[in-house]
N, C-alpha and C. Protein backbone atom coordinates (compact mmCIF):
# COMPACT_ATOMS: atom_id res chain seq x y z
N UNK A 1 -11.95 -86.14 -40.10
CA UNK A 1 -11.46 -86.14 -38.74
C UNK A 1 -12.64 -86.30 -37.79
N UNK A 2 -12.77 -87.26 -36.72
CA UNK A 2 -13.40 -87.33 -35.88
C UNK A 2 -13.54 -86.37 -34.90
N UNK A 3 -14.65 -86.12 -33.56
CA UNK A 3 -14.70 -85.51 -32.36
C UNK A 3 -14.17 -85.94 -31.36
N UNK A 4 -13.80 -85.34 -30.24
CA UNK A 4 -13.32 -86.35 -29.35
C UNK A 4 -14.30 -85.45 -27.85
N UNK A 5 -14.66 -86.31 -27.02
CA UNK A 5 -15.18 -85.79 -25.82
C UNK A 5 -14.77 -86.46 -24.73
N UNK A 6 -14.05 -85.34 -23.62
CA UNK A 6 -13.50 -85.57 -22.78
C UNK A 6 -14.45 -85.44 -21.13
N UNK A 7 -14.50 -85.88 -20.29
CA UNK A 7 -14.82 -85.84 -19.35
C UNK A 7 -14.55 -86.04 -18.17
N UNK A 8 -14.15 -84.82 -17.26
CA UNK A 8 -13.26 -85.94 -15.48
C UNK A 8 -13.86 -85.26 -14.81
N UNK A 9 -14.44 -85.64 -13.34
CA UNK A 9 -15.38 -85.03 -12.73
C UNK A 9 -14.70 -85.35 -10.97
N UNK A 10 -13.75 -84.91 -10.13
CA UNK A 10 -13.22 -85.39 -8.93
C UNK A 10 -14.14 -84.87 -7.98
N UNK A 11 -13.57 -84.55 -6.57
CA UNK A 11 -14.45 -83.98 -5.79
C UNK A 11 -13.86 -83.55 -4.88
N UNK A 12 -14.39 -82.10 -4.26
CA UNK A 12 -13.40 -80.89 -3.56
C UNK A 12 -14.34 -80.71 -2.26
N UNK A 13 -13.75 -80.89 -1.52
CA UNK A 13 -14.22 -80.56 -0.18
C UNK A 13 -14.56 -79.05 0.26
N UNK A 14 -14.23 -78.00 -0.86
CA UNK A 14 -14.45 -76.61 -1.04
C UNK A 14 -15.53 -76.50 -1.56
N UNK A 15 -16.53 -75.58 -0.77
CA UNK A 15 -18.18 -74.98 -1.12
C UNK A 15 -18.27 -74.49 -2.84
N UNK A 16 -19.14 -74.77 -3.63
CA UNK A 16 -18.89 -74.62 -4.95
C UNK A 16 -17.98 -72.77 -5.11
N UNK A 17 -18.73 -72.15 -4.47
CA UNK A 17 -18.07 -70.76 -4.55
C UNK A 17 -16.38 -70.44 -4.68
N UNK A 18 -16.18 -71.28 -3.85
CA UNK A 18 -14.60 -71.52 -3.35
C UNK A 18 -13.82 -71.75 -5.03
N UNK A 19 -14.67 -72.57 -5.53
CA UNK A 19 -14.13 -73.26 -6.95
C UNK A 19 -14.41 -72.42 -7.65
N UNK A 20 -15.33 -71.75 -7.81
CA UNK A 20 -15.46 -70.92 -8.93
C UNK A 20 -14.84 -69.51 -8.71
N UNK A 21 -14.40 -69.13 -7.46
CA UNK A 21 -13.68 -67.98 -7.62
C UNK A 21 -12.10 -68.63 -8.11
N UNK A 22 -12.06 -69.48 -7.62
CA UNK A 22 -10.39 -70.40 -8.18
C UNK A 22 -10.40 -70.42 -9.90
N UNK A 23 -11.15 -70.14 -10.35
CA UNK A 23 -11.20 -70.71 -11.69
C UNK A 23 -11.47 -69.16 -12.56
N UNK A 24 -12.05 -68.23 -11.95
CA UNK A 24 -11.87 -66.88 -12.01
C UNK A 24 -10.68 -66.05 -11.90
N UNK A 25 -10.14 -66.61 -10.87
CA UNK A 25 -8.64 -66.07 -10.30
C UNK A 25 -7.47 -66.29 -11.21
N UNK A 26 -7.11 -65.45 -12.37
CA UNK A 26 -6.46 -65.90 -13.19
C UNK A 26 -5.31 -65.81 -12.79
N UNK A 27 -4.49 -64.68 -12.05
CA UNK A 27 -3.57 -64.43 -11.40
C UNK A 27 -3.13 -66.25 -10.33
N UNK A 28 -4.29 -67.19 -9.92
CA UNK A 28 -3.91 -68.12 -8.89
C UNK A 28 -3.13 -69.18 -10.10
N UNK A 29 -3.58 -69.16 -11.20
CA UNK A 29 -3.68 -70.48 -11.72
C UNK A 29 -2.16 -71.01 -11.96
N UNK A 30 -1.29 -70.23 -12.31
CA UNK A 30 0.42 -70.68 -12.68
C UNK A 30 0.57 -71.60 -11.69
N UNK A 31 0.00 -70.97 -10.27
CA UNK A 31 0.09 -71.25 -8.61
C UNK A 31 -0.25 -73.38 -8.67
N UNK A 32 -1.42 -73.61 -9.32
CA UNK A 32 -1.72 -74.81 -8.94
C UNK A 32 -2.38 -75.33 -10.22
N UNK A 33 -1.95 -75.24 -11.92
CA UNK A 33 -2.41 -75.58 -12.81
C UNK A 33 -0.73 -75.96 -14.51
N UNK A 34 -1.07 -76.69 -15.06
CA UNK A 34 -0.24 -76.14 -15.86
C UNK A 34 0.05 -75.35 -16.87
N UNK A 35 -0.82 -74.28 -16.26
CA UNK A 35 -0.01 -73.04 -17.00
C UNK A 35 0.21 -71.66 -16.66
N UNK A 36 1.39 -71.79 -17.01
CA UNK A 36 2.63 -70.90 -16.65
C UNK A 36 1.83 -69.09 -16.59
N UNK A 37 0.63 -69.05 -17.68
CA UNK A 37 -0.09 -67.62 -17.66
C UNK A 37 -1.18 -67.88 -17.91
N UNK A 38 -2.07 -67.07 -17.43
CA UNK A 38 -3.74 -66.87 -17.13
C UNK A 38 -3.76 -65.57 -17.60
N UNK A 39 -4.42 -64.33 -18.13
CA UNK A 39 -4.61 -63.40 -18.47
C UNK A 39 -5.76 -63.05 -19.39
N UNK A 40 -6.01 -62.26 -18.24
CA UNK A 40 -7.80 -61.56 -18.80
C UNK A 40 -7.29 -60.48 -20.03
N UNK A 41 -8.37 -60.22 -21.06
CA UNK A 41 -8.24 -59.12 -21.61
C UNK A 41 -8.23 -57.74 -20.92
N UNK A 42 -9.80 -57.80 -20.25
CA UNK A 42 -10.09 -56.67 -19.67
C UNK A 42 -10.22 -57.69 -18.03
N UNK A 43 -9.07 -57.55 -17.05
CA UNK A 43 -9.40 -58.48 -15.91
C UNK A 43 -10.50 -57.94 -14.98
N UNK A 44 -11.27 -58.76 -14.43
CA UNK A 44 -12.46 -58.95 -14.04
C UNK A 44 -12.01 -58.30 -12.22
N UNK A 45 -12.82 -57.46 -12.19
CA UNK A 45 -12.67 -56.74 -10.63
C UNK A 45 -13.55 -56.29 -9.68
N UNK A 46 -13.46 -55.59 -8.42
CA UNK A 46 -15.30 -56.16 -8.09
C UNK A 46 -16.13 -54.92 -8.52
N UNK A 47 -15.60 -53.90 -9.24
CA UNK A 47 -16.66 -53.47 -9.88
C UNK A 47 -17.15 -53.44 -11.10
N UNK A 48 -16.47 -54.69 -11.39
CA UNK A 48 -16.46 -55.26 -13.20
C UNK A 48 -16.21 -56.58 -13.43
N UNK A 49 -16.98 -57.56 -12.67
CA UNK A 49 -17.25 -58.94 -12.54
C UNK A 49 -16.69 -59.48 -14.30
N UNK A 50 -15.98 -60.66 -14.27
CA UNK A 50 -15.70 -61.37 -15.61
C UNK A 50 -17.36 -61.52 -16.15
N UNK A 51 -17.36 -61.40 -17.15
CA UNK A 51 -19.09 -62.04 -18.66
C UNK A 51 -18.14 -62.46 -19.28
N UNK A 52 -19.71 -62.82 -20.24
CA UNK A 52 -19.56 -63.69 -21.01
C UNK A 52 -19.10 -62.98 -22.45
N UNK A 53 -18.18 -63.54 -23.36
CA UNK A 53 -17.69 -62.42 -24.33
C UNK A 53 -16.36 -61.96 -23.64
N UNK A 54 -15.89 -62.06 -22.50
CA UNK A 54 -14.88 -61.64 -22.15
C UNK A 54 -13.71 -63.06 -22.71
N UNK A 55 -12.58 -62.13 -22.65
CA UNK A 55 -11.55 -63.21 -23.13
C UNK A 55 -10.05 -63.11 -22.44
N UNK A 56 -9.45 -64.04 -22.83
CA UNK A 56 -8.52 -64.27 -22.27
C UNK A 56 -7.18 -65.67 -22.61
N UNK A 57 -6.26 -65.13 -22.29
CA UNK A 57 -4.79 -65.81 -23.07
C UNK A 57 -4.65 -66.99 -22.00
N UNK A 58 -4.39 -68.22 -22.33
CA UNK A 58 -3.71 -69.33 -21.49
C UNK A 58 -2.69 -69.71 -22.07
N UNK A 59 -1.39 -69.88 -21.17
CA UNK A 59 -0.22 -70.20 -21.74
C UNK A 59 0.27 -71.54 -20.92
N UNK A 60 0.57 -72.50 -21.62
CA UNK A 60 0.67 -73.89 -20.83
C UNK A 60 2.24 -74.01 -20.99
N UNK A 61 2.62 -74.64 -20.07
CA UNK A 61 4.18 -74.94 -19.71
C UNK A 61 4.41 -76.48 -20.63
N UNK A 62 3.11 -77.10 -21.15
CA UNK A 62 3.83 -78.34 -21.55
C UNK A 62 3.79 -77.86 -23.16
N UNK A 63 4.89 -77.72 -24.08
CA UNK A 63 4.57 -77.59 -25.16
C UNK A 63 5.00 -76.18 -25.31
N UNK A 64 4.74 -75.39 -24.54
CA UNK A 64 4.84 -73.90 -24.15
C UNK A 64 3.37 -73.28 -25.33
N UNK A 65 2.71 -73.58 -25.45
CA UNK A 65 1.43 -73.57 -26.23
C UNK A 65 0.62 -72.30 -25.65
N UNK A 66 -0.12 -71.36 -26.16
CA UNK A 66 -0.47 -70.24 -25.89
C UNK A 66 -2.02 -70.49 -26.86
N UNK A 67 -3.06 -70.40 -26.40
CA UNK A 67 -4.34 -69.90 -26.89
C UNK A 67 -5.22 -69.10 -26.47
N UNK A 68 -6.06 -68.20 -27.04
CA UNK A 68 -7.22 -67.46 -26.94
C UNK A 68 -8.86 -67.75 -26.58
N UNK A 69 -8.68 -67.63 -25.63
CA UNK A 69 -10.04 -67.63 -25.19
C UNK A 69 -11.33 -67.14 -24.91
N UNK A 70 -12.42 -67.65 -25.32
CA UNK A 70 -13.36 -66.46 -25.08
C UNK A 70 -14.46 -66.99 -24.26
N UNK A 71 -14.79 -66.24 -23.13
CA UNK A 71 -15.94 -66.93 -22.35
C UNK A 71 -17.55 -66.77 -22.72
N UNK A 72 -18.40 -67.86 -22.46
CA UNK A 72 -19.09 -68.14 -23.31
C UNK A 72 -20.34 -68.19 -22.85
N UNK A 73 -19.98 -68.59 -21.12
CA UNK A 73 -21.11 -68.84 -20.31
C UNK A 73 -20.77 -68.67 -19.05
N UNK A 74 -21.18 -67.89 -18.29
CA UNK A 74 -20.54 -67.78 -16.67
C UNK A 74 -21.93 -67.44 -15.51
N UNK A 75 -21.83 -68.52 -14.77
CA UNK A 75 -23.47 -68.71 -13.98
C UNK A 75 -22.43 -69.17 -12.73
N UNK A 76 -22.68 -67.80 -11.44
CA UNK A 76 -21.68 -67.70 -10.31
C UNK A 76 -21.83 -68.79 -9.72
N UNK A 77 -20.83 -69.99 -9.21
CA UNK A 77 -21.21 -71.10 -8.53
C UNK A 77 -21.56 -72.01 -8.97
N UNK A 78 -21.77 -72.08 -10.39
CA UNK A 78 -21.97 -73.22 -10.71
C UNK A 78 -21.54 -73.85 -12.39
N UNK A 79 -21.31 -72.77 -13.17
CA UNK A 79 -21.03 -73.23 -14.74
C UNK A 79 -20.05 -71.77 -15.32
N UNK A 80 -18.88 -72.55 -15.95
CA UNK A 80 -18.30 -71.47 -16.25
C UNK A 80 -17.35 -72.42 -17.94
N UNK A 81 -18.06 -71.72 -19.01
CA UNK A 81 -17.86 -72.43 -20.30
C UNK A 81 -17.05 -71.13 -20.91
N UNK A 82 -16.57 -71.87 -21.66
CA UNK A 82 -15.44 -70.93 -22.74
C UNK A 82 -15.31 -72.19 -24.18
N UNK A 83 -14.69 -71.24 -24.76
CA UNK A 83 -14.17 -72.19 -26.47
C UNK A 83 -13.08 -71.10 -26.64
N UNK A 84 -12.08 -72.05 -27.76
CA UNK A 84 -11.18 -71.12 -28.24
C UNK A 84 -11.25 -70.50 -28.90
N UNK A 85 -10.68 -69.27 -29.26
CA UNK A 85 -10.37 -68.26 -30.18
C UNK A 85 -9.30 -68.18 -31.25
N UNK A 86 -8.33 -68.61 -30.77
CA UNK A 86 -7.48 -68.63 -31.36
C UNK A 86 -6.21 -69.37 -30.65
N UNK A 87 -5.70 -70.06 -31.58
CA UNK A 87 -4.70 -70.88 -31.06
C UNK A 87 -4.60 -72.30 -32.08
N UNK A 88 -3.71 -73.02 -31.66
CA UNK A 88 -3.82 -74.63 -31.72
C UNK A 88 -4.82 -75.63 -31.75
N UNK A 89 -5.69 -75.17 -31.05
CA UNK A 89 -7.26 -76.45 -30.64
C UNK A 89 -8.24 -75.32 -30.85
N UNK A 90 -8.45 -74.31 -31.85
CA UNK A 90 -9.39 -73.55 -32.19
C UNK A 90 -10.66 -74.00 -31.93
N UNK A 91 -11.30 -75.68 -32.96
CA UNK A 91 -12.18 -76.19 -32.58
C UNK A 91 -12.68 -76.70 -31.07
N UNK A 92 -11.71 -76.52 -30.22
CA UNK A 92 -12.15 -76.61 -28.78
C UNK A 92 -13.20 -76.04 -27.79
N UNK A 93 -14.11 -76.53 -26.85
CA UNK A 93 -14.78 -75.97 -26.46
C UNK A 93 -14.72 -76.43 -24.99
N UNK A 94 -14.93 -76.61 -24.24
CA UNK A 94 -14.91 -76.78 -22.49
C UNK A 94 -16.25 -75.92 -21.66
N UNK A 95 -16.28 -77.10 -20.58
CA UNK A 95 -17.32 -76.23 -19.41
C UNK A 95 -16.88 -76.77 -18.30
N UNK A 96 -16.94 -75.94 -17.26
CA UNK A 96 -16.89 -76.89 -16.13
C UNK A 96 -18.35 -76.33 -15.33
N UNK A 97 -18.79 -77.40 -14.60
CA UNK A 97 -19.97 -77.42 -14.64
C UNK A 97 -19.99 -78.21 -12.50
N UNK A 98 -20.41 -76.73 -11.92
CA UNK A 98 -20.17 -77.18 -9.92
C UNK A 98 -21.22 -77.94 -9.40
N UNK A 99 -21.42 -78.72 -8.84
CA UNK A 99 -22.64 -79.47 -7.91
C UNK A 99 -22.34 -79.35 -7.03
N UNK A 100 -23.16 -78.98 -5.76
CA UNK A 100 -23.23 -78.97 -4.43
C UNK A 100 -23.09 -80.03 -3.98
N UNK A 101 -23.00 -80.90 -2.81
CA UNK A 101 -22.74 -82.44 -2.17
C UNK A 101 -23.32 -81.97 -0.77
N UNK A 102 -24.04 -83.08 -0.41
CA UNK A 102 -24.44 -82.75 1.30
C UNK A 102 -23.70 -82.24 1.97
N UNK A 103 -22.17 -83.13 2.00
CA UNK A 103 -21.17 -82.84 2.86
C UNK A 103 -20.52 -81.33 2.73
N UNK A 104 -21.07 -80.30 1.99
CA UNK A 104 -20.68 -79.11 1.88
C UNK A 104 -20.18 -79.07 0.54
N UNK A 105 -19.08 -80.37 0.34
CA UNK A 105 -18.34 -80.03 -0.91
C UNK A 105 -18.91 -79.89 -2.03
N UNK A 106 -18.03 -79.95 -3.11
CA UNK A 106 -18.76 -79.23 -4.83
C UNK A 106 -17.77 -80.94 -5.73
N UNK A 107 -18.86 -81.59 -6.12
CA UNK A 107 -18.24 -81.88 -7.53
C UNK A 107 -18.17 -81.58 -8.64
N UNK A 108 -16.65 -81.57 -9.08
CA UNK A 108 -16.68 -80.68 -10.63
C UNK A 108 -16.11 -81.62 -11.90
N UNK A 109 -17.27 -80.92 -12.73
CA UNK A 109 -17.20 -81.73 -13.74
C UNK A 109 -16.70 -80.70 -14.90
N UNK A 110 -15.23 -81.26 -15.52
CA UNK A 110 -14.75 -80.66 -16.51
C UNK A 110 -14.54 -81.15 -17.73
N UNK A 111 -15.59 -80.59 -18.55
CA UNK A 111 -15.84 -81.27 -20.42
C UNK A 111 -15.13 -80.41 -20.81
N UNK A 112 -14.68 -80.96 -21.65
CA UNK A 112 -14.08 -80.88 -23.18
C UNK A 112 -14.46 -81.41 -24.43
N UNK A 113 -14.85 -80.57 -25.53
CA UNK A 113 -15.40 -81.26 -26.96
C UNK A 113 -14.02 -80.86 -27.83
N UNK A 114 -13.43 -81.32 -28.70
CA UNK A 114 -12.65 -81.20 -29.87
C UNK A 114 -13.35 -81.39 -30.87
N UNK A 115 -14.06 -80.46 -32.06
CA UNK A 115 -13.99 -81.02 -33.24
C UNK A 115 -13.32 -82.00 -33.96
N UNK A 116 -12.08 -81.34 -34.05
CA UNK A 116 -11.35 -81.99 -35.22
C UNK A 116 -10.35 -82.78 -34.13
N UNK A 117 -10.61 -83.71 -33.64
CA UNK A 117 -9.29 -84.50 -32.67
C UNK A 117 -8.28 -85.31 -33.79
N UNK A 118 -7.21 -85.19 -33.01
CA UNK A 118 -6.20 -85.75 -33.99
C UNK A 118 -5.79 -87.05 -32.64
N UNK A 119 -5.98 -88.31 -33.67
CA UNK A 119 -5.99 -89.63 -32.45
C UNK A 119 -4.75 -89.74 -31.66
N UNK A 120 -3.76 -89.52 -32.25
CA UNK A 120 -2.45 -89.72 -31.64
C UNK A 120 -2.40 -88.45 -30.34
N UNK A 121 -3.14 -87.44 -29.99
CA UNK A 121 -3.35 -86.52 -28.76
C UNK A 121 -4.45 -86.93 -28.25
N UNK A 122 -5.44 -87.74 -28.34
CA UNK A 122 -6.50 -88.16 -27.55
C UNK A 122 -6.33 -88.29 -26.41
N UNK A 123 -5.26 -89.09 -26.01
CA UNK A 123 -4.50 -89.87 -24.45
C UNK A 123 -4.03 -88.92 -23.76
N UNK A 124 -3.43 -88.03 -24.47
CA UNK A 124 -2.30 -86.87 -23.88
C UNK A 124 -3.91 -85.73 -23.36
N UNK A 125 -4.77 -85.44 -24.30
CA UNK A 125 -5.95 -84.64 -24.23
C UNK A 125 -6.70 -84.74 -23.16
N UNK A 126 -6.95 -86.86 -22.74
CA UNK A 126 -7.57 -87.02 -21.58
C UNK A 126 -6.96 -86.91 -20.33
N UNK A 127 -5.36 -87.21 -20.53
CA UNK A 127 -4.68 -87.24 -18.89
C UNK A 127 -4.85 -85.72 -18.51
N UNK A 128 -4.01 -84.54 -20.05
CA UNK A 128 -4.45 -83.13 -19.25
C UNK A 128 -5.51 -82.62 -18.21
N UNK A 129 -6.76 -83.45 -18.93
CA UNK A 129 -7.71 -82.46 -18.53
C UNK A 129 -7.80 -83.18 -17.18
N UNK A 130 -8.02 -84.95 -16.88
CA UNK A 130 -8.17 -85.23 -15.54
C UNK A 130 -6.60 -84.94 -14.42
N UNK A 131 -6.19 -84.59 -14.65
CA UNK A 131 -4.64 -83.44 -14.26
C UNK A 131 -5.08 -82.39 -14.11
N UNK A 132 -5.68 -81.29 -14.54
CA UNK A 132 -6.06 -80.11 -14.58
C UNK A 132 -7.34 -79.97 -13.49
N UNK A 133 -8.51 -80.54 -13.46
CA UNK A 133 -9.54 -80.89 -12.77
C UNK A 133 -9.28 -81.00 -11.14
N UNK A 134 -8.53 -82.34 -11.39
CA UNK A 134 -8.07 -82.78 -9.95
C UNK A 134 -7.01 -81.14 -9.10
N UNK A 135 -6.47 -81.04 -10.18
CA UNK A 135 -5.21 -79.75 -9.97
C UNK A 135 -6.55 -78.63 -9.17
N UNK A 136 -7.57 -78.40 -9.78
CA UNK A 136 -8.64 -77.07 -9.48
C UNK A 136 -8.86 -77.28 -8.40
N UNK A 137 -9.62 -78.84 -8.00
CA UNK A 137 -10.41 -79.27 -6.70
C UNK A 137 -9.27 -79.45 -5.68
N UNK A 138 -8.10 -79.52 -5.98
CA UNK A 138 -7.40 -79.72 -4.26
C UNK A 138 -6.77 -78.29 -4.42
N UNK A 139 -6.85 -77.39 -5.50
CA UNK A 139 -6.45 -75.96 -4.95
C UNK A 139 -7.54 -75.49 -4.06
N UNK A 140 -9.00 -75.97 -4.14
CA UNK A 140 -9.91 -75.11 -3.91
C UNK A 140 -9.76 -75.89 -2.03
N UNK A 141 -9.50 -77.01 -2.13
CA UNK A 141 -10.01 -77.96 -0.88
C UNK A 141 -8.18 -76.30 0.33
N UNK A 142 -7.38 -76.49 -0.68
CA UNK A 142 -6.14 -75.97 -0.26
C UNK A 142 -6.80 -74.30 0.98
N UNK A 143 -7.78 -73.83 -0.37
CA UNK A 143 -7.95 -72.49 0.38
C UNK A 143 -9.01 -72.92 1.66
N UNK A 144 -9.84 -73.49 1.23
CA UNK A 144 -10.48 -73.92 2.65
C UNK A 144 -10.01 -74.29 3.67
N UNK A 145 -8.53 -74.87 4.12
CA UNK A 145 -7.62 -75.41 4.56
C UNK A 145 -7.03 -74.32 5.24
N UNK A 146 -6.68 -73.51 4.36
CA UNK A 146 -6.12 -72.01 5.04
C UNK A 146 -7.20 -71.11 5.75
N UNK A 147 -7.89 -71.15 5.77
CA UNK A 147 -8.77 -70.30 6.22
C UNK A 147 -9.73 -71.08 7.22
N UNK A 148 -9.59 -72.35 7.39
CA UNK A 148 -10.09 -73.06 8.69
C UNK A 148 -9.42 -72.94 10.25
């Protein structure tokens, strides 16, 4: 079985911070992602910031698909990596990874590696994730919006 590597990178008119608390906010995500549950093990609060080693359940509405997650790498504002634990796409790994832009905004870039890709989900693998991406950056552009 081959690898497969995914990559979509849009761009949010929201200060990288903006994005990375969106992507923290597990409680927001049903709100503007597809899936239906976000859930921390131990949820992250302000006197117990999310690390790395922390984990957490995603439950997607397409498929109704549920996996385990464990975070892997979390650098405030700018990189926030996880791989699975358990689930369906075990061999999975992801980062999303914030850049600053003159204009204030943050471009975000969201990878995905599959070990073991199975070809016939490749297509379905790449629309999710540039669906999901785009979904983060106009939630984040959304809160800036409200609060202007």
């Amino acid at each position: 079985m081959s690898s497969l590597t995914v990559t979509a990178t849009p761009r949010s008119s929201a200060p990288a911070a903006v994005v990375y608390a969106a992507l923290l906010d597990a409680e927001s995500w049903p709100s503007w992602s597809s899936y239906y549950e976000v859930e921390w093990d131990l949820p992250a609060r302000v006197d117990r910031p999310a690390r790395a080693g922390d984990r957490r359940t995603v439950c997607s509405r397409v498929g109704r698909v549920c996996c385990r997650e464990r975070i892997v790498e979390l650098v405030p504002d700018w990189r926030f990596s996880y791989e699975q634990a358990a689930g369906p796409f075990e061999s999975h790994r992801g980062s999303v990874d914030l850049a600053r832009v003159s204009d204030g905004g943050t471009d975000v870039t969201w990878s995905a590696i599959y070990r073991h890709a199975l070809p016939l989900l490749n297509t379905v693998r790449r629309q999710r994730l540039q669906i999901l991406v785009h979904d983060l950056a106009s939630y984040a552009n959304s809160i800036v919006s409200r609060h202007s």
